[in-house]
N, C-alpha and C. Protein backbone atom coordinates (compact mmCIF):
# COMPACT_ATOMS: atom_id res chain seq x y z
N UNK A 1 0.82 -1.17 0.00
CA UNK A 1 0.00 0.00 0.00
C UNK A 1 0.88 1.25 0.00
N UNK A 2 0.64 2.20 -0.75
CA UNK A 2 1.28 3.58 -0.66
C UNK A 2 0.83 4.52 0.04
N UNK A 3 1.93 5.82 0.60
CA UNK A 3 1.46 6.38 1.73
C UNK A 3 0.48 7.90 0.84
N UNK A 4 -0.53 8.12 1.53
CA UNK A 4 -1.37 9.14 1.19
C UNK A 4 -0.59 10.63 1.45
N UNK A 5 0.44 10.81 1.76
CA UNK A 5 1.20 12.00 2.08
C UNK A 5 2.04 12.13 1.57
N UNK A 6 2.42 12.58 0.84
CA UNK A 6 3.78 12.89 0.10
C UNK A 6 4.44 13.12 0.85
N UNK A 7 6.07 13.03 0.62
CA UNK A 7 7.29 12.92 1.80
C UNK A 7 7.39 14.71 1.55
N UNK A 8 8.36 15.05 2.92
CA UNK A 8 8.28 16.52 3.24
C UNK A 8 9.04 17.10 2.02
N UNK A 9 9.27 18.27 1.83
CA UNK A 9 10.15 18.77 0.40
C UNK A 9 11.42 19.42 1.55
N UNK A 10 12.63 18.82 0.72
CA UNK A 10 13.77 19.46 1.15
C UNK A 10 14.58 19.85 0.42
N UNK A 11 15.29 20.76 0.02
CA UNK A 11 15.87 21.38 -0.92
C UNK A 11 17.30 21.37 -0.83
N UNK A 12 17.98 20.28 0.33
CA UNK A 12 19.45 19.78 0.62
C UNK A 12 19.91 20.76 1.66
N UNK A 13 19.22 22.10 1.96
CA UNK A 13 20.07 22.98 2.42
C UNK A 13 19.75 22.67 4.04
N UNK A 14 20.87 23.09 4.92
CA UNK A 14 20.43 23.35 6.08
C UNK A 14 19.39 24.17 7.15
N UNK A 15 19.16 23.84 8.50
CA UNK A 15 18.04 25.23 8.38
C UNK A 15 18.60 26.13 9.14
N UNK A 16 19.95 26.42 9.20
CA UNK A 16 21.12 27.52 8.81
C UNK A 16 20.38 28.43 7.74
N UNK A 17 20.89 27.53 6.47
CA UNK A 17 20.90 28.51 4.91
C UNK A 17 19.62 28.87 5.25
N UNK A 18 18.58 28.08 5.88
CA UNK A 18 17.57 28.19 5.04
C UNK A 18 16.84 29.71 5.36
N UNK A 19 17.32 29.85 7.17
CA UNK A 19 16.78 31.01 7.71
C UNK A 19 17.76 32.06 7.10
N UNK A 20 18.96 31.98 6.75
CA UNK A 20 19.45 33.21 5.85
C UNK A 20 19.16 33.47 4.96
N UNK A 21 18.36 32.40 4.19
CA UNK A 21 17.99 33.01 2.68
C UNK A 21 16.56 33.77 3.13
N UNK A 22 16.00 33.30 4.28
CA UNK A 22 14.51 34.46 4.52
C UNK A 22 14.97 35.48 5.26
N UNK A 23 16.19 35.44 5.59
CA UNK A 23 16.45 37.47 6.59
C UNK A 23 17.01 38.09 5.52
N UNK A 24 17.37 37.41 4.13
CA UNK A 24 18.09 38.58 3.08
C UNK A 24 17.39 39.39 2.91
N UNK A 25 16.16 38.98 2.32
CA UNK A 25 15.05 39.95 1.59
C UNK A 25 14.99 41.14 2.83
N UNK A 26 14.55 40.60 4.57
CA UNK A 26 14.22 41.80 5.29
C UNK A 26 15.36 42.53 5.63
N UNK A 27 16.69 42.22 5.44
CA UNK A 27 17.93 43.24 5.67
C UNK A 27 17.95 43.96 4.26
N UNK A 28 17.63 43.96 2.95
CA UNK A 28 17.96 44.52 2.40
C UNK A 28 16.87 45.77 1.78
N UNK A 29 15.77 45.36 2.09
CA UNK A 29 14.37 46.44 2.73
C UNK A 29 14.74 47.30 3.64
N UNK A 30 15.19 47.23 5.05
CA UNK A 30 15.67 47.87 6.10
C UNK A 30 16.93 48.75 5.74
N UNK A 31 17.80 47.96 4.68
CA UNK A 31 18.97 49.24 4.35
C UNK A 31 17.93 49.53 3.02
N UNK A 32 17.45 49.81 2.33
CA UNK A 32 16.97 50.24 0.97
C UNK A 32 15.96 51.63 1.98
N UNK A 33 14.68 51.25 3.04
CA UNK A 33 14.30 52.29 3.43
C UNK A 33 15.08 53.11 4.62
N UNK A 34 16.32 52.99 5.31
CA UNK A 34 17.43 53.66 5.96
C UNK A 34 17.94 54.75 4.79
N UNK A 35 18.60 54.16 3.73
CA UNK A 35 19.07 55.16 2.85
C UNK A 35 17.95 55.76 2.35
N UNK A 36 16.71 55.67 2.21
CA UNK A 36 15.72 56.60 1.29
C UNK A 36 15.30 57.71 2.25
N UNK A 37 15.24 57.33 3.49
CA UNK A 37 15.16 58.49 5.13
C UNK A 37 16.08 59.58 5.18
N UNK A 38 17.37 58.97 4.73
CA UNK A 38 18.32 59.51 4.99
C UNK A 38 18.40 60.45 3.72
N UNK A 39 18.46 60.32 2.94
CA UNK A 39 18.43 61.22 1.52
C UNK A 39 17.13 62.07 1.57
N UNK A 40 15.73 61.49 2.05
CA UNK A 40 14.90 62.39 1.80
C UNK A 40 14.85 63.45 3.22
N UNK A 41 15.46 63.23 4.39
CA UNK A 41 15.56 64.22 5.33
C UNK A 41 16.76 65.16 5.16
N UNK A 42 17.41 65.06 3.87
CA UNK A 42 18.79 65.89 3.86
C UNK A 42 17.82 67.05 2.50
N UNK A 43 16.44 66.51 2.15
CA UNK A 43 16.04 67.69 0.54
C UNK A 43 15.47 68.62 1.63
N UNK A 44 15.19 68.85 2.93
CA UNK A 44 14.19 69.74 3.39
C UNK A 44 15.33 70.69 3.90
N UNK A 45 15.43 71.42 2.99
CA UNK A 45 16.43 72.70 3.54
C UNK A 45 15.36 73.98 4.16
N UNK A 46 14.17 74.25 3.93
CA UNK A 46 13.30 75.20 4.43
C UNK A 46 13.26 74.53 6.00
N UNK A 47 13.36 75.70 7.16
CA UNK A 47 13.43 76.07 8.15
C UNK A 47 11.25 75.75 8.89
N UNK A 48 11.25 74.84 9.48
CA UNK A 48 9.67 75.00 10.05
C UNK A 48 9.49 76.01 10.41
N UNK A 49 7.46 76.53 9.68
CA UNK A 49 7.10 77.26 10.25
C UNK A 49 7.27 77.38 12.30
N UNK A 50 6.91 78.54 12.21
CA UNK A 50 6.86 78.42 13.52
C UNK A 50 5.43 78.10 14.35
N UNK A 51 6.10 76.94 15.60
CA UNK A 51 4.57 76.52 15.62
C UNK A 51 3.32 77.44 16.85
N UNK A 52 2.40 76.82 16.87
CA UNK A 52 1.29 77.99 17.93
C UNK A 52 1.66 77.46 18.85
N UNK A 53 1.73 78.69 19.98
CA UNK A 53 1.85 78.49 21.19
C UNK A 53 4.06 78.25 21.50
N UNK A 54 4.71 78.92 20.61
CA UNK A 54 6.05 78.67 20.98
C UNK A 54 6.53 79.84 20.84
N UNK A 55 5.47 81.11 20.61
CA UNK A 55 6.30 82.60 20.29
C UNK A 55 6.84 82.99 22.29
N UNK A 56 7.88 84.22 21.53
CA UNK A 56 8.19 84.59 22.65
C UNK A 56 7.48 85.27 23.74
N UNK A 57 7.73 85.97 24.78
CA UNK A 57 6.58 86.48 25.60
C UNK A 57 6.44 87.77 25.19
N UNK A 58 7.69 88.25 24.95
CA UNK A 58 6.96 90.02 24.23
C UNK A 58 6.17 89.80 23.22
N UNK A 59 6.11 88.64 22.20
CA UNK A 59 5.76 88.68 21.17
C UNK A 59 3.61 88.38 21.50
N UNK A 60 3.60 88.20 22.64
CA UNK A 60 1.76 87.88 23.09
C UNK A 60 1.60 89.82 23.16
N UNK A 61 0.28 88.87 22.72
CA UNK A 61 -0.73 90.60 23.23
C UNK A 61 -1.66 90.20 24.17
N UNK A 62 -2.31 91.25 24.28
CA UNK A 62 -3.79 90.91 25.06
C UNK A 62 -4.78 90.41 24.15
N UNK A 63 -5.56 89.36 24.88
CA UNK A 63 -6.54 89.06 23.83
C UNK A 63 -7.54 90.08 23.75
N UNK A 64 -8.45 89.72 22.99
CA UNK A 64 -9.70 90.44 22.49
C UNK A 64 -10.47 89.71 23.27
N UNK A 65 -11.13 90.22 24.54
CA UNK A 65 -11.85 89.92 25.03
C UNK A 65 -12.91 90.53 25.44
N UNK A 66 -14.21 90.52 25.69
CA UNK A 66 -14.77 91.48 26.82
C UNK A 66 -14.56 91.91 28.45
N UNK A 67 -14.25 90.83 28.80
CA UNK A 67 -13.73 91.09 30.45
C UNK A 67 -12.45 90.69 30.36
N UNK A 68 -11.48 91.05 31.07
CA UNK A 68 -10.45 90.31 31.41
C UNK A 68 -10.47 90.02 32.94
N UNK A 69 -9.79 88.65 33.45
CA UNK A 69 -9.81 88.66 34.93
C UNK A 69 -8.19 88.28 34.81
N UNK A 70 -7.62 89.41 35.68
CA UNK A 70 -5.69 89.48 35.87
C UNK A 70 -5.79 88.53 36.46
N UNK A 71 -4.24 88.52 36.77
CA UNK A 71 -3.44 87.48 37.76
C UNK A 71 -3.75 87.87 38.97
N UNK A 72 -4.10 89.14 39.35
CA UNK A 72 -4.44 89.29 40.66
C UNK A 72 -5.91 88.96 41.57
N UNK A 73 -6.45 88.62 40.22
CA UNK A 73 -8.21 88.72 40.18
C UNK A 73 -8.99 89.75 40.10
N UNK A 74 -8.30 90.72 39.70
CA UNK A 74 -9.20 91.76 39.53
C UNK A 74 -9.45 91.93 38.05
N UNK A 75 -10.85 92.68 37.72
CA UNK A 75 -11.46 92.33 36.21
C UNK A 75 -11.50 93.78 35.72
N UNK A 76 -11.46 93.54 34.41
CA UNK A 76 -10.92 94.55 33.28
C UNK A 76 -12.16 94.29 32.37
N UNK A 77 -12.39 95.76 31.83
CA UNK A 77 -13.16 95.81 30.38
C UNK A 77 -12.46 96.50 29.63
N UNK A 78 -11.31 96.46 28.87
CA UNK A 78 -11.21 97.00 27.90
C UNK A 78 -9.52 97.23 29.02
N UNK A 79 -9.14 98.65 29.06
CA UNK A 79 -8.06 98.71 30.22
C UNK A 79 -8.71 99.21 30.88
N UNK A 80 -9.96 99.69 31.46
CA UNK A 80 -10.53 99.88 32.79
C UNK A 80 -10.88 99.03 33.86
N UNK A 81 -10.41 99.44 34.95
CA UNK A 81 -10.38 98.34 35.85
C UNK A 81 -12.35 98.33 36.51
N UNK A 82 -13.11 97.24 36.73
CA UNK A 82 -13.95 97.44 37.45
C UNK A 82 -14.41 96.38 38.52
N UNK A 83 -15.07 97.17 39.19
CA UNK A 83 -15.47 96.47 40.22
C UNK A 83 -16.57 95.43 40.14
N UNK A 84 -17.23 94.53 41.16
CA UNK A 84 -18.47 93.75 41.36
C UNK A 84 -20.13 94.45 40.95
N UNK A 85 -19.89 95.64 41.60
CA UNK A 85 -20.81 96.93 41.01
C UNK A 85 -20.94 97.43 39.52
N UNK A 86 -20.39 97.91 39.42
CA UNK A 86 -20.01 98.18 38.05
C UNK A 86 -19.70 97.35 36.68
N UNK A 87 -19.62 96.15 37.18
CA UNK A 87 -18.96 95.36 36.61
C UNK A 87 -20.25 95.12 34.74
N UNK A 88 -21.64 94.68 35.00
CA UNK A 88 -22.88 94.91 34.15
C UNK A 88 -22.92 95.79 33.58
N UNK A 89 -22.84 97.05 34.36
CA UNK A 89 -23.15 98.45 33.22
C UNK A 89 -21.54 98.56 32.07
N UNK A 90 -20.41 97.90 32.31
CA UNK A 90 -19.59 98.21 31.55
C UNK A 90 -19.14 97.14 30.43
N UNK A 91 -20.34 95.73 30.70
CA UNK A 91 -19.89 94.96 29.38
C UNK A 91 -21.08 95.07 28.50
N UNK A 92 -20.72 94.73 27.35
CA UNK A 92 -21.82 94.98 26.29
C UNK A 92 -23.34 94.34 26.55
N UNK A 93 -24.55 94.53 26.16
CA UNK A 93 -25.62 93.60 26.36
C UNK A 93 -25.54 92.22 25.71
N UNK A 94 -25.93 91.23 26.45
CA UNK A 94 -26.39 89.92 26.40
C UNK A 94 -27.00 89.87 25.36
N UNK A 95 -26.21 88.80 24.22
CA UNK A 95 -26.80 88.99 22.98
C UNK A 95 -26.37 87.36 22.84
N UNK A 96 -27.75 86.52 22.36
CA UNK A 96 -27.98 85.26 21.94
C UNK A 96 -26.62 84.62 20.46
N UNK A 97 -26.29 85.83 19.42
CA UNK A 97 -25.58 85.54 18.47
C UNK A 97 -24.08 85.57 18.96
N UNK A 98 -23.93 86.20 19.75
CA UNK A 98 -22.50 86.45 20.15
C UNK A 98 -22.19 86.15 21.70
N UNK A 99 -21.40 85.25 21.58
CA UNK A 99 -21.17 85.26 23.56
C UNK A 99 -20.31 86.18 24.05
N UNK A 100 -20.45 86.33 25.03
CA UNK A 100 -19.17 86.89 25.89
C UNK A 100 -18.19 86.60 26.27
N UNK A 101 -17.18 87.06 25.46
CA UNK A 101 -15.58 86.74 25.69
C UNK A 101 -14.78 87.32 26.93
N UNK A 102 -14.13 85.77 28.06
CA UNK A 102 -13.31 86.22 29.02
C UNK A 102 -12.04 85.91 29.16
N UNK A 103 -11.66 86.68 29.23
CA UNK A 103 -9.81 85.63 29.33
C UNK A 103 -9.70 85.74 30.61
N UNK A 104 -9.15 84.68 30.64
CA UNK A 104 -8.74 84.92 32.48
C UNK A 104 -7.23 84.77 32.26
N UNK A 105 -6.24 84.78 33.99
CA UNK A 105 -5.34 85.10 33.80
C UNK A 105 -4.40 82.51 34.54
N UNK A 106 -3.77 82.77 33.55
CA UNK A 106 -3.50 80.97 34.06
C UNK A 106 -3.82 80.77 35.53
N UNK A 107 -3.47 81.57 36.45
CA UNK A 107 -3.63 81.26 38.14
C UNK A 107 -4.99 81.89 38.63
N UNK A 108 -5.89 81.89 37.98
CA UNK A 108 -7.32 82.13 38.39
C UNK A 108 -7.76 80.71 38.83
N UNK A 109 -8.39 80.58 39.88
CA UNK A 109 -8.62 79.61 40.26
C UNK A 109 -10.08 79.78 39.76
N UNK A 110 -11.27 78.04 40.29
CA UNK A 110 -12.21 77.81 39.19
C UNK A 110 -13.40 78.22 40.35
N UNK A 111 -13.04 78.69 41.36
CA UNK A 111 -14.29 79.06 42.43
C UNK A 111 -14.14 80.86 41.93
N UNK A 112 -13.20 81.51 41.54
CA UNK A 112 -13.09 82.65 41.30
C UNK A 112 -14.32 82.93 40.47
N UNK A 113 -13.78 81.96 38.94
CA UNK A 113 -14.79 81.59 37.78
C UNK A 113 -16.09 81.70 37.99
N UNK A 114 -16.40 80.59 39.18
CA UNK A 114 -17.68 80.24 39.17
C UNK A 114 -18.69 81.34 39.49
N UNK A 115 -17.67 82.22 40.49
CA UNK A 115 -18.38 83.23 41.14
C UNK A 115 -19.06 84.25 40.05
N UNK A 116 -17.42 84.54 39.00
CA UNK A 116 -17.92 85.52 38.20
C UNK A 116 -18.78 84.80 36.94
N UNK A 117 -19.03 83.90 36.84
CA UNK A 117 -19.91 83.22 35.90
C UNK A 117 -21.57 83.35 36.66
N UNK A 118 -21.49 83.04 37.68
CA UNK A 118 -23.17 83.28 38.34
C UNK A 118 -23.67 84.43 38.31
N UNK A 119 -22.56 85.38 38.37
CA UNK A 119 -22.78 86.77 38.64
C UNK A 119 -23.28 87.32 36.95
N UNK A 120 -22.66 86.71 35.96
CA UNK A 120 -22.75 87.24 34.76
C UNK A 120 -24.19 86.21 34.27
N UNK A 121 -24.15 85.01 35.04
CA UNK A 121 -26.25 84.73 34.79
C UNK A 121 -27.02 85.47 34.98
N UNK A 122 -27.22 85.26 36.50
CA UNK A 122 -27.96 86.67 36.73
C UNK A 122 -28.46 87.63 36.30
N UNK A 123 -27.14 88.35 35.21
CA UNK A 123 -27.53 89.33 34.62
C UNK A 123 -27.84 89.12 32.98
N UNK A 124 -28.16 87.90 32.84
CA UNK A 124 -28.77 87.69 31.38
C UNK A 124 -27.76 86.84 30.40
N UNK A 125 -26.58 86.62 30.87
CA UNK A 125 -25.49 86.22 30.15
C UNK A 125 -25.87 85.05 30.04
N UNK A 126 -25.91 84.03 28.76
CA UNK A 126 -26.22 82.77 28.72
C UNK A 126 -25.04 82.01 28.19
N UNK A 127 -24.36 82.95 27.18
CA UNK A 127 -23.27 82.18 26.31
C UNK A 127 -22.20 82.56 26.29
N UNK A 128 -20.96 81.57 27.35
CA UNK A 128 -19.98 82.48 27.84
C UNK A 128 -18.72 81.72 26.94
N UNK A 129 -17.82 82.51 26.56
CA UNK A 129 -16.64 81.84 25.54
C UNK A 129 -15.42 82.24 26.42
N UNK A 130 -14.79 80.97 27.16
CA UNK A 130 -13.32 81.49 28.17
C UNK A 130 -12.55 81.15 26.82
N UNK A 131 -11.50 82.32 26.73
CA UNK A 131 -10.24 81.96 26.25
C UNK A 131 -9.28 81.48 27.46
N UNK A 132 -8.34 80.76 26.65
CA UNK A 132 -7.32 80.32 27.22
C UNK A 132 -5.94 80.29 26.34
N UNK A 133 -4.69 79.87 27.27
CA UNK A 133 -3.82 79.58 26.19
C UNK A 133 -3.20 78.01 26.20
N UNK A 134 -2.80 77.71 25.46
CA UNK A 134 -2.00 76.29 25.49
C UNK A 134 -1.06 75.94 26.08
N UNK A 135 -1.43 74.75 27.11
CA UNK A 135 -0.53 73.92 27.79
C UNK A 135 0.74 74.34 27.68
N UNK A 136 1.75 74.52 28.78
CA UNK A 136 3.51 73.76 28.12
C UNK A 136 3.83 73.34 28.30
């Protein structure tokens, strides 16, 4: 009776050769895309834009805001300083299309916020837009 399996295929070589003849192909991929890295990171002679959030500090302005709240916590419309009182009659009216822009200052804490956020319900404010700046 004959066997239903054909005998294994061997091609004489060891399984030495045999695993070197399958790492040629991936060593010579690995140097083929090394040198194409290397040649195509030497064509970018233009200098990167510069990115947001890495200018210098003279180079910031003030934002465009409606209120500002400083580092000290005290709040600004425009460069006038105002108070808790005053504070309604000197920002623009509560308008559904446009919110009200605040910048605060990074060390404002979020009970400060909250305070001046209830305070600006109250008075009709529904749609409030905090600026901020980016992480470093």
């Amino acid at each position: 009776m004959s066997d239903l399996v054909p005998p294994p295929f061997t091609s004489g070589k060891t399984l030495m050769e045999r695993v070197e003849d399958a790492l040629l192909p991936l060593i010579n991929l690995v140097f083929l895309l090394l040198m194409f890295f290397i040649v195509a990171g030497q064509l970018a002679d233009a200098p990167l834009p510069p990115l947001p959030g890495t200018g210098e500090v003279e180079d910031r302005k003030a934002p465009e805001a409606d209120l500002i709240v400083t580092a000290e916590g005290n709040w600004q419309v425009g460069e006038t300083p105002v108070d808790r009182d005053s504070l309604i009659a000197q920002l623009p009216q509560p308008d559904a299309q446009q919110p009200l822009k605040i910048a605060a200052a990074e060390n404002t804490t979020m009970a400060d916020l909250e305070s001046l956020f209830r305070l600006l319900e109250r008075a009709g404010y529904r749609d409030i837009l905090l600026l901020t700046e980016p992480g470093q």
